[in-house]
N, C-alpha and C. Protein backbone atom coordinates (compact mmCIF):
# COMPACT_ATOMS: atom_id res chain seq x y z
N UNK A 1 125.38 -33.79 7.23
CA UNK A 1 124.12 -34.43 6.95
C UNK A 1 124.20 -35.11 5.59
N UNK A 2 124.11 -36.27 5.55
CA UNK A 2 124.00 -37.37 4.69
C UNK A 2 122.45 -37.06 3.10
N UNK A 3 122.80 -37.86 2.35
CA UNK A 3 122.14 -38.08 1.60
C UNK A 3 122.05 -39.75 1.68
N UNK A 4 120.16 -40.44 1.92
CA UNK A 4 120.92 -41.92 2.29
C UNK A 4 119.68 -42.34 0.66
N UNK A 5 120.43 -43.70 0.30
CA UNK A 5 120.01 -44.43 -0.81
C UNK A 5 119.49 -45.73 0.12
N UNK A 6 118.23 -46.20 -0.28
CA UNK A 6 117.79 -47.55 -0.23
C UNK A 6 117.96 -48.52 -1.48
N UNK A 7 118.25 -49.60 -1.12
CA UNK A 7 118.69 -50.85 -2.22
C UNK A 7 117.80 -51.79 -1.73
N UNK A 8 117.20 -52.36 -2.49
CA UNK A 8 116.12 -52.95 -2.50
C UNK A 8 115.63 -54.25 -3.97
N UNK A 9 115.59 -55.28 -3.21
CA UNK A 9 114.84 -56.24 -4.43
C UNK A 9 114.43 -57.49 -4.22
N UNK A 10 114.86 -58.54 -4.73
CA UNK A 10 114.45 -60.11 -4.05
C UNK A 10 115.69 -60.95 -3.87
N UNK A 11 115.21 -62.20 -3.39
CA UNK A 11 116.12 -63.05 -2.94
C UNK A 11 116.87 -62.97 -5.15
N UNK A 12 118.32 -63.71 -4.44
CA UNK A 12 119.09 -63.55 -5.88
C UNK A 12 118.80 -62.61 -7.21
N UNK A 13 118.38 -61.48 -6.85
CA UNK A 13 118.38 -60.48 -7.55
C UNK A 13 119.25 -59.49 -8.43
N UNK A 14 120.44 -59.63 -7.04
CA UNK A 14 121.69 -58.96 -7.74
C UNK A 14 121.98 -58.20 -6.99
N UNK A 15 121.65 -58.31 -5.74
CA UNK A 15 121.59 -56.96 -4.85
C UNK A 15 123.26 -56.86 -3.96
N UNK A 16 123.67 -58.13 -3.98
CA UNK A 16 125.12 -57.96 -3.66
C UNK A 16 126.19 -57.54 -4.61
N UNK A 17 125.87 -57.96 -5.73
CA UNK A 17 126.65 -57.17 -6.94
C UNK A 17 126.70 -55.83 -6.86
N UNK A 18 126.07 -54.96 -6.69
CA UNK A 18 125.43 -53.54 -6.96
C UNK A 18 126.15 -52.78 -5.41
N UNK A 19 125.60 -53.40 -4.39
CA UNK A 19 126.58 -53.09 -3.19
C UNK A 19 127.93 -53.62 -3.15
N UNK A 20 128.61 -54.57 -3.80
CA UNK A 20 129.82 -54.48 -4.03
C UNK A 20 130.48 -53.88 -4.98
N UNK A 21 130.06 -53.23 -5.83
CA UNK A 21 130.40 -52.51 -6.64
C UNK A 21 130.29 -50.97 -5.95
N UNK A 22 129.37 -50.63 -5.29
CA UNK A 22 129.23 -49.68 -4.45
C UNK A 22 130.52 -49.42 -3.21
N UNK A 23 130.78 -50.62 -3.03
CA UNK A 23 131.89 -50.26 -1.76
C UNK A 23 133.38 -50.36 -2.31
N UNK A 24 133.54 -50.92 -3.72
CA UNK A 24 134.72 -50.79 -4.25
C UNK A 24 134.85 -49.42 -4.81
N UNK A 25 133.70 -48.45 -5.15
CA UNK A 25 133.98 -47.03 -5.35
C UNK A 25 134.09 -46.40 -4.02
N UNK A 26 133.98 -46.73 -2.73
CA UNK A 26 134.57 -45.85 -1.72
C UNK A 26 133.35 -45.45 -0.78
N UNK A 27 132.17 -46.27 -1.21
CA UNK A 27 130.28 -46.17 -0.34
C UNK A 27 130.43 -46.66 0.46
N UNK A 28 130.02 -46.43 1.86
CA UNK A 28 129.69 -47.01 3.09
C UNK A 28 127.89 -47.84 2.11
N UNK A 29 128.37 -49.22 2.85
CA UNK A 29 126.72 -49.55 2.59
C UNK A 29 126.49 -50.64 3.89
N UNK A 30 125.03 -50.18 4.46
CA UNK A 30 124.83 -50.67 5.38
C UNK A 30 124.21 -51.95 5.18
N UNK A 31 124.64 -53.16 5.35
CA UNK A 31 123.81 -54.51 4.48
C UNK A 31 122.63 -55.32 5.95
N UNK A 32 121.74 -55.02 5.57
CA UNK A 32 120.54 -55.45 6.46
C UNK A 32 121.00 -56.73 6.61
N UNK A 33 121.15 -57.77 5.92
CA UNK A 33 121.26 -59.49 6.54
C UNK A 33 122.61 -59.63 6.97
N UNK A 34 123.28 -58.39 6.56
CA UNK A 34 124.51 -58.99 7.69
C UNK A 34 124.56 -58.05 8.91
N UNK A 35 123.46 -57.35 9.58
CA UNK A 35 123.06 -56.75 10.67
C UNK A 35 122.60 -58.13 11.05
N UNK A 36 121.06 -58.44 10.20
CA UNK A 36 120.60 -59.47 11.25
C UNK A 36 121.73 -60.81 11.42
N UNK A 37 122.56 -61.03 10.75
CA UNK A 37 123.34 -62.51 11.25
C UNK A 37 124.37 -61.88 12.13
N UNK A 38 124.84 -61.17 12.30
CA UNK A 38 125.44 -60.17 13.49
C UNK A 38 124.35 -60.69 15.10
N UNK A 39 123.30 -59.97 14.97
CA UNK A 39 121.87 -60.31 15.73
C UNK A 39 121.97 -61.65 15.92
N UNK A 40 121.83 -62.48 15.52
CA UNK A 40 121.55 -63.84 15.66
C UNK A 40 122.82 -64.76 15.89
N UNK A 41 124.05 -63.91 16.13
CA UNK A 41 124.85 -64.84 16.52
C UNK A 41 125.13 -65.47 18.11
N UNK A 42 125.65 -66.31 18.42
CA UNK A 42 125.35 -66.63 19.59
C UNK A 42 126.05 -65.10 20.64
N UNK A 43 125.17 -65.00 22.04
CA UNK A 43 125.43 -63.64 22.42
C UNK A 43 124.19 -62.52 21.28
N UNK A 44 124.04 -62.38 20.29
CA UNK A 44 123.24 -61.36 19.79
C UNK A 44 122.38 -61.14 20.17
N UNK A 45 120.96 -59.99 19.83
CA UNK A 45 119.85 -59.77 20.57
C UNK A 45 119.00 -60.69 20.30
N UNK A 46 119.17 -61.58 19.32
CA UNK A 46 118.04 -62.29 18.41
C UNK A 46 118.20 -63.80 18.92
N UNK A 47 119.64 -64.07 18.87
CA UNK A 47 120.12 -65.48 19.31
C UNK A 47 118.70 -65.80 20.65
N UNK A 48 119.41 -65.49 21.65
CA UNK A 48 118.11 -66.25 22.83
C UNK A 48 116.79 -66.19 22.41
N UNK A 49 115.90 -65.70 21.76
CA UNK A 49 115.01 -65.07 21.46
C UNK A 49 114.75 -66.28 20.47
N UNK A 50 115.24 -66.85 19.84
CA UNK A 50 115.58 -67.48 18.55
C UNK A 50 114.94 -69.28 19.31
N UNK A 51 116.37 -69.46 19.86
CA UNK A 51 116.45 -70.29 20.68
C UNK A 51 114.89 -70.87 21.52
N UNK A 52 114.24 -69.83 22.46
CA UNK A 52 113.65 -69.96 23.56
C UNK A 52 112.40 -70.18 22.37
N UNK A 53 112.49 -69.43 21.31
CA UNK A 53 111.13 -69.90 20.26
C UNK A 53 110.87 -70.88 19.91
N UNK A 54 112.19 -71.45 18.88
CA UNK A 54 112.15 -72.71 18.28
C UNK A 54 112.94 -73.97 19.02
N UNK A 55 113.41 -73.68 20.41
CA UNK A 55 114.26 -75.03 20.96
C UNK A 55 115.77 -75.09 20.14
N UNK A 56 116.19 -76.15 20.98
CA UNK A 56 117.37 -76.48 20.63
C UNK A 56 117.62 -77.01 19.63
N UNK A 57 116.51 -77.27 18.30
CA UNK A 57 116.69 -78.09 17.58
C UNK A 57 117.19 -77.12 16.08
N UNK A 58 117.10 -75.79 16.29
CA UNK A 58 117.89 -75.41 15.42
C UNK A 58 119.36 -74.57 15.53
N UNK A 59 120.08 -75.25 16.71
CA UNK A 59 121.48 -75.06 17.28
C UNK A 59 122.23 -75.69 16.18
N UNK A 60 123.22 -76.15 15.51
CA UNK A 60 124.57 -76.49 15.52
C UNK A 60 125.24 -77.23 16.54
N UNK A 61 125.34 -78.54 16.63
CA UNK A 61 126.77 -78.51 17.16
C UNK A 61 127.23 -77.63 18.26
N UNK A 62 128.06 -76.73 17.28
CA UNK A 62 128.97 -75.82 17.80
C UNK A 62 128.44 -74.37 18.65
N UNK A 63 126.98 -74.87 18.74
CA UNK A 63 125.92 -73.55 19.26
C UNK A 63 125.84 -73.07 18.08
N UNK A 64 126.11 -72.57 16.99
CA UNK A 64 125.99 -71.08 15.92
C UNK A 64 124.78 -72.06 15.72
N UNK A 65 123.36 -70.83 15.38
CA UNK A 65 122.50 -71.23 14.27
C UNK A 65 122.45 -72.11 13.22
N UNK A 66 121.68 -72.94 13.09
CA UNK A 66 121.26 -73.49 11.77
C UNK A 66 120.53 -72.62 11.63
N UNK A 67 121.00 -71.76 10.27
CA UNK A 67 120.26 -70.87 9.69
C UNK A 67 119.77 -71.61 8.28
N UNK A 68 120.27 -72.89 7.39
CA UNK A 68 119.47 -72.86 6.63
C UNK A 68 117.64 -73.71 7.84
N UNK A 69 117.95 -74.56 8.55
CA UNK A 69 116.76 -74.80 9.10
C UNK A 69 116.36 -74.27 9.93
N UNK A 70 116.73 -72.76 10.18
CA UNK A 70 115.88 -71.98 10.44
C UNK A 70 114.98 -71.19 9.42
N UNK A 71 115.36 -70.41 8.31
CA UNK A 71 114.88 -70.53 7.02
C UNK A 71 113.55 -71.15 6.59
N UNK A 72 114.25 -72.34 6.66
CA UNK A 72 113.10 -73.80 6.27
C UNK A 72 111.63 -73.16 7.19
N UNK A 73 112.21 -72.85 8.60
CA UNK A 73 111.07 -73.16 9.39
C UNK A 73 110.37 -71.87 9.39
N UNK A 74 110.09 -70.39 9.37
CA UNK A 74 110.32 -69.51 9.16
C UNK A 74 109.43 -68.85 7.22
N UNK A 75 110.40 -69.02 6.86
CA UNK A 75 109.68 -69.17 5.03
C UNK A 75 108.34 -69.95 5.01
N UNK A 76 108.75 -71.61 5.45
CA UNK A 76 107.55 -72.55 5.10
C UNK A 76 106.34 -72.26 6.00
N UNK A 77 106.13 -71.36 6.81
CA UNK A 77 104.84 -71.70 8.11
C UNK A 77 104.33 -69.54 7.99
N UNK A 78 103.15 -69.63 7.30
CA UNK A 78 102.82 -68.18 7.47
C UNK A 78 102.37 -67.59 8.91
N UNK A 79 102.53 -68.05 10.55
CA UNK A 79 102.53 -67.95 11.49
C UNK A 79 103.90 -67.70 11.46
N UNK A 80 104.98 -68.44 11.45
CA UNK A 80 106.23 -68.35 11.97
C UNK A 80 106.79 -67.00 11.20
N UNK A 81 106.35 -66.86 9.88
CA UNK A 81 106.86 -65.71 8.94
C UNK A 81 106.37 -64.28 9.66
N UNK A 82 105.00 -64.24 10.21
CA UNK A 82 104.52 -63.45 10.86
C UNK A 82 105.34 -63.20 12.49
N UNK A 83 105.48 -63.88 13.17
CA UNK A 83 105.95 -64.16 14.33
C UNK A 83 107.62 -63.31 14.52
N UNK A 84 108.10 -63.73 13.57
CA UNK A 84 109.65 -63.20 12.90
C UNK A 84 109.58 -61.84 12.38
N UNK A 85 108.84 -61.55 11.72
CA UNK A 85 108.43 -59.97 11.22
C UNK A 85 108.26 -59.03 12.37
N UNK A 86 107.49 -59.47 13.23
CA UNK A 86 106.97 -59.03 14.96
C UNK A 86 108.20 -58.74 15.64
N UNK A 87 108.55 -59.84 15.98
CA UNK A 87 109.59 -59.94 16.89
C UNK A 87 111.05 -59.31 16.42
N UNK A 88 111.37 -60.73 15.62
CA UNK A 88 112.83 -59.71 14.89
C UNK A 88 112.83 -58.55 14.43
N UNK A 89 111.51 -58.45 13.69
CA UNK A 89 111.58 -57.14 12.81
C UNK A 89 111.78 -55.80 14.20
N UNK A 90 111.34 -56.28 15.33
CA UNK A 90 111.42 -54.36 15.96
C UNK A 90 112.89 -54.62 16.03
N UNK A 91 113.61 -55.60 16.55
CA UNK A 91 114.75 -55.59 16.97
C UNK A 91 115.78 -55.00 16.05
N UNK A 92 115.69 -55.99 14.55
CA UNK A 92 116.27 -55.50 13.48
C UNK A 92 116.01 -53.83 13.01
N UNK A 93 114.92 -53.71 13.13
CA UNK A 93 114.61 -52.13 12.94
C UNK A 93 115.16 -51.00 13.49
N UNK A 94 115.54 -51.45 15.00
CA UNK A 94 116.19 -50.50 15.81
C UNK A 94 117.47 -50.23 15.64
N UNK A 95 118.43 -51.61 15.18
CA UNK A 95 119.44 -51.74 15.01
C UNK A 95 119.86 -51.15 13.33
N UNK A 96 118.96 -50.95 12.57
CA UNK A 96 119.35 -50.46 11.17
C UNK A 96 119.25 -49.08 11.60
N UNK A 97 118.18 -48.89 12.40
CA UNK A 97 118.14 -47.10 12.74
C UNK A 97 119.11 -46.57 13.18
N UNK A 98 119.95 -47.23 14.27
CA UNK A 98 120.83 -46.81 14.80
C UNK A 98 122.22 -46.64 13.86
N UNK A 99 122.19 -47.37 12.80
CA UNK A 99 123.67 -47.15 11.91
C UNK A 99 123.18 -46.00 11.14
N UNK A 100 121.58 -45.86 10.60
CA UNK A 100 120.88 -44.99 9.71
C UNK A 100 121.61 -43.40 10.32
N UNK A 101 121.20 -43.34 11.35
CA UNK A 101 121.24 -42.17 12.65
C UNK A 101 123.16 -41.98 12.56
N UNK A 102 123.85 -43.27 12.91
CA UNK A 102 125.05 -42.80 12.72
C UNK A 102 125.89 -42.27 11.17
N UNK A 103 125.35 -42.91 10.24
CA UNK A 103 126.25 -42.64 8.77
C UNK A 103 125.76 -41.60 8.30
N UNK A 104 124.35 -40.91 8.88
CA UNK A 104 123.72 -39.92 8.44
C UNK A 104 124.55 -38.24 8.74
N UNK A 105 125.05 -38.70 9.92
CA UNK A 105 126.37 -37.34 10.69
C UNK A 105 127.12 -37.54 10.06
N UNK A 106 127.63 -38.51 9.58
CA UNK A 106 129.05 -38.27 8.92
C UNK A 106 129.36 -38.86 7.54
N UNK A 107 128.55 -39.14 6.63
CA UNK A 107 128.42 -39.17 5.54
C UNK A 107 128.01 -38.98 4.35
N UNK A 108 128.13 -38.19 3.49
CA UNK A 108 127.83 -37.24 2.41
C UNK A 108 126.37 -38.21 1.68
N UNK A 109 126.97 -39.45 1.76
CA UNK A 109 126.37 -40.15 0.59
C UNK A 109 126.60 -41.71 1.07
N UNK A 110 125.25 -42.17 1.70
CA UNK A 110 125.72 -43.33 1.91
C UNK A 110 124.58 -44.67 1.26
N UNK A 111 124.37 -45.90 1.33
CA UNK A 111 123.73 -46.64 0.86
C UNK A 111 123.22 -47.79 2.28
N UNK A 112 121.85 -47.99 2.02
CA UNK A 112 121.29 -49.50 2.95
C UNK A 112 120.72 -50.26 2.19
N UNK A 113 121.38 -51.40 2.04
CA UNK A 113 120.79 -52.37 1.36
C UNK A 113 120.08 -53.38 2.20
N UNK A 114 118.68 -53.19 2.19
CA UNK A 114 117.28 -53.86 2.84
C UNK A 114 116.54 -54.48 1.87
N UNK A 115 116.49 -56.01 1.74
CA UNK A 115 115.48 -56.63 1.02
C UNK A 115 114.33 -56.70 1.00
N UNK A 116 113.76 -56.64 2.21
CA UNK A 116 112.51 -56.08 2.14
C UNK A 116 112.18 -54.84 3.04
N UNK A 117 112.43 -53.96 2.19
CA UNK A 117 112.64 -52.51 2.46
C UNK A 117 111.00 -51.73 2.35
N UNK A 118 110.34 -52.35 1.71
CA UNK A 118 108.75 -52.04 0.87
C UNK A 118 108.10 -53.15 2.42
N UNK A 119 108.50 -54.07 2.31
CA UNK A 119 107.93 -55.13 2.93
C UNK A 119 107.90 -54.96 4.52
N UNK A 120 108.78 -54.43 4.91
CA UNK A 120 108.49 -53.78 6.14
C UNK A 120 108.55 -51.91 6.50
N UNK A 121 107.91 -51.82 5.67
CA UNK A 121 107.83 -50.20 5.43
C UNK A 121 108.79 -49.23 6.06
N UNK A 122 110.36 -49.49 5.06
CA UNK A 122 111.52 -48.72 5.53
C UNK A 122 111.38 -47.75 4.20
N UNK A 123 110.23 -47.44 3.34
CA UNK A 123 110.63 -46.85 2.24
C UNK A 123 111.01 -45.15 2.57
N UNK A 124 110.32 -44.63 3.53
CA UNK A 124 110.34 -43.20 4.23
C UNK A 124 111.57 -42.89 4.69
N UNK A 125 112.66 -43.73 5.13
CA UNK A 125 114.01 -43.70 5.73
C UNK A 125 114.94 -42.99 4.36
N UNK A 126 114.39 -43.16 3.22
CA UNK A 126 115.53 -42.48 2.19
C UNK A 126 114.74 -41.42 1.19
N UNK A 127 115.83 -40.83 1.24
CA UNK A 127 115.78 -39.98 -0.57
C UNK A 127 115.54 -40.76 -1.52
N UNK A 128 116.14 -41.40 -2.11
CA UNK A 128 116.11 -42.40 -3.16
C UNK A 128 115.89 -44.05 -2.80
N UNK A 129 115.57 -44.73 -3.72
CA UNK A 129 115.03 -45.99 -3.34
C UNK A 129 115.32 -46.85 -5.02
N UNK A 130 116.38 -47.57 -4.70
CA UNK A 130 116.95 -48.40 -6.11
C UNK A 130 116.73 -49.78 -5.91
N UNK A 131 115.78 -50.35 -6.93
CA UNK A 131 115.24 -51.07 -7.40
C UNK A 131 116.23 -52.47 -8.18
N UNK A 132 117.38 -53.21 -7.62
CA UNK A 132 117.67 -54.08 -8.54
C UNK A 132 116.96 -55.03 -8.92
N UNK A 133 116.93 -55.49 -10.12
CA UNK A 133 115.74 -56.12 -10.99
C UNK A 133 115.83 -57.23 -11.70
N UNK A 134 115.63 -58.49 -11.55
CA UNK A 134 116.42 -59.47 -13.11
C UNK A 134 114.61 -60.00 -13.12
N UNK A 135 114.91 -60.89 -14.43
CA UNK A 135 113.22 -61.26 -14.94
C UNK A 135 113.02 -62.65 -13.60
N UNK A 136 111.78 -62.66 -13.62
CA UNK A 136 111.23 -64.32 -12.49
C UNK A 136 112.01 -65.06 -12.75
N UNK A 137 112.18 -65.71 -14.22
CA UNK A 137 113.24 -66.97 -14.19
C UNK A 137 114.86 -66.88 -13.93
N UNK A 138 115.03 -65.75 -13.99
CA UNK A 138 116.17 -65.82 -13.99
C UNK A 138 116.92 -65.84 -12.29
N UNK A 139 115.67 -64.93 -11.96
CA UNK A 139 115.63 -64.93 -10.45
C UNK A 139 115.81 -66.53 -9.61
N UNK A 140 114.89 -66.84 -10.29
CA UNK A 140 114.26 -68.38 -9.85
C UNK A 140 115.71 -69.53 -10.31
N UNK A 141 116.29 -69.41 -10.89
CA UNK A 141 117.47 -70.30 -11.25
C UNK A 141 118.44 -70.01 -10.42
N UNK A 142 118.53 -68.51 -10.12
CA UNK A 142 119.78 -68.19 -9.51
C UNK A 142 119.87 -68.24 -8.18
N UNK A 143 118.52 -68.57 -7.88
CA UNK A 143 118.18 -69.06 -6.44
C UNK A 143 118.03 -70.44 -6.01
N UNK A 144 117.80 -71.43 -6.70
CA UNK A 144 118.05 -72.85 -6.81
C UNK A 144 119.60 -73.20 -6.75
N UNK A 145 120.42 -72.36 -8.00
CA UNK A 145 121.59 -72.99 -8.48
C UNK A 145 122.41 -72.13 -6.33
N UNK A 146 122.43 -70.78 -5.88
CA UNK A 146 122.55 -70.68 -5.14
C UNK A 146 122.48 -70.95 -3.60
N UNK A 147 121.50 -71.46 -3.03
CA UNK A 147 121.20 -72.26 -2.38
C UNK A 147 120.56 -73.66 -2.45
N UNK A 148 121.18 -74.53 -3.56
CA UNK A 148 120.78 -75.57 -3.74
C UNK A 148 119.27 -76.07 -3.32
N UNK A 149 118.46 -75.47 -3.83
CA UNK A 149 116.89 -75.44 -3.70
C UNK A 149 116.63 -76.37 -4.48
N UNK A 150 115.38 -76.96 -4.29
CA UNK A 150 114.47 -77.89 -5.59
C UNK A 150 113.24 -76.23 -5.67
N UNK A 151 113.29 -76.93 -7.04
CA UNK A 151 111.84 -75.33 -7.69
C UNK A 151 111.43 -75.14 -6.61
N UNK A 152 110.44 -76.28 -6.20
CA UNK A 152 109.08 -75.76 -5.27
C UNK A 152 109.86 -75.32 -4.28
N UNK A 153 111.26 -75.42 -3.58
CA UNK A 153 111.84 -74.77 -2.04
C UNK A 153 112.20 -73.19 -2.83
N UNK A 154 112.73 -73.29 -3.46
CA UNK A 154 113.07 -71.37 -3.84
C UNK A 154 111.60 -70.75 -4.38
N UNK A 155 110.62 -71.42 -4.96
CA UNK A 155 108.77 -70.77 -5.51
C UNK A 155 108.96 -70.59 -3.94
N UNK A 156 108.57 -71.31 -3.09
CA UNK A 156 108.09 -70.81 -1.34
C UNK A 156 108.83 -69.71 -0.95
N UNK A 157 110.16 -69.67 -1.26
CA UNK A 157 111.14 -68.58 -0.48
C UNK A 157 111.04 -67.65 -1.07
N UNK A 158 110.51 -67.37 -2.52
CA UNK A 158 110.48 -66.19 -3.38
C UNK A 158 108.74 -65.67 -3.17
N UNK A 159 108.02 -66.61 -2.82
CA UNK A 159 106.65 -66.36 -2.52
C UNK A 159 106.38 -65.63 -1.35
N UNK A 160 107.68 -65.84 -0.09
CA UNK A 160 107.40 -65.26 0.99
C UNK A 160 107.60 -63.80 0.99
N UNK A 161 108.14 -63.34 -0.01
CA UNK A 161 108.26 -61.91 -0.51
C UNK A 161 107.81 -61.02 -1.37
N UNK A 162 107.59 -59.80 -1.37
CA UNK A 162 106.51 -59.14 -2.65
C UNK A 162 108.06 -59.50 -4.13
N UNK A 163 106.82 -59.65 -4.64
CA UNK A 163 107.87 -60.08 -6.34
C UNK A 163 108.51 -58.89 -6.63
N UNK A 164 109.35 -59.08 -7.40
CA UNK A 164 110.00 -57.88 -8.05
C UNK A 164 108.82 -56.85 -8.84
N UNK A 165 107.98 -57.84 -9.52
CA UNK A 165 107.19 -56.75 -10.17
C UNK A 165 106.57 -55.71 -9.27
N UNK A 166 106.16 -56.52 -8.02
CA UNK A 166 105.30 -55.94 -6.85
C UNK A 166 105.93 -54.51 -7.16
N UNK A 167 107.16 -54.57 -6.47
CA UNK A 167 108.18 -53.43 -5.65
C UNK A 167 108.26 -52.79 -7.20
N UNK A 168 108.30 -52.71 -8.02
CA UNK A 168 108.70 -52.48 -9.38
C UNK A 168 107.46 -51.29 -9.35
N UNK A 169 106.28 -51.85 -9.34
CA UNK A 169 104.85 -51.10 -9.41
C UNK A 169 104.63 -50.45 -8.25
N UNK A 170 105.24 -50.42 -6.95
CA UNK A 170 105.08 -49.94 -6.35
C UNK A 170 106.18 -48.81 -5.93
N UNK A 171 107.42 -48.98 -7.02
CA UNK A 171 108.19 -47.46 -7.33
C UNK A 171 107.83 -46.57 -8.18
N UNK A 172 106.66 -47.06 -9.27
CA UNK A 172 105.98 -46.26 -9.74
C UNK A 172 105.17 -45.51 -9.23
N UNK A 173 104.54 -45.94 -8.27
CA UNK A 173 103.40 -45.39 -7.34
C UNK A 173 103.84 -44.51 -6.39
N UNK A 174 105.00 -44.85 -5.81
CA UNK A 174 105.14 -44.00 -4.72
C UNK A 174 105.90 -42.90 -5.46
């Protein structure tokens, strides 16, 4: 029986640093967005689902997702953000449970890194719950310079999520 850690924070936060540093000491860490792009690849549970929602117009070419214009569509529309939470979220949920359920038998000490871990109320799934943290601007640059955003496209994508302070005040609380 496991001891499990939640990792938790915002878009360009630092949260891959902290889990890679985690798996170069020898941590299983379970990384939530690369469950869901697993999910959403063509064949995944999410792919058709994806598809039959938004049409063919956010295919590729090559079939794989356009995931930045899916993003776009998704972030920018508080229906579609809702719609995705609904839908993906049970799917994604089941599928984090199920690795939760497996690393929990056989691992002393393991880590899930879920970005919005508060945001879809996975906070009950752990013992501990770690908070990576950088200030708004710094956040906000490293999310522009990273996905080549203009301000106002990374303000929307960072808006669609509770702020760091949110989750910050709300590790105090809980």
């Amino acid at each position: 029986m496991g001891k499990i850690i939640g990792i938790t924070g915002g878009i360009a936060s630092g949260k891959s640093t902290v889990t890679n540093f985690l798996r170069q000491k020898g941590f299983e860490v379970v990384d939530a967005d690369a469950v869901v792009h697993q999910l959403q690849n063509p064949g995944g549970r999410l792919y058709q689902m994806l598809v039959a929602h938004f049409g063919a117009k956010i295919l590729l070419e090559d079939g794989e997702l356009n995931r930045p214009l899916l993003a776009s569509l998704i972030f920018n529309n508080s229906d579609e953000r809702e719609w995705s939470k609904q839908t993906q979220g049970k799917i994604i949920r089941q599928e984090l449970g199920t690795l939760r359920d497996k690393f929990y038998e056989i691992e002393e000490l393991f880590f899930m890194d879920i970005p919005l871990l508060f945001e879809q109320d996975y906070a009950s799934w752990f013992d501990e719950t770690w908070l990576v943290y950088v200030s708004p601007d710094v956040q906000l640059k490293r999310l522009m310079k990273r996905n080549h955003l203009s301000k106002e496209a990374a303000e929307a994508r960072l808006a669609s999520q509770w702020s760091l302070e949110e989750k910050k005040n709300w590790l105090i609380i809980f």
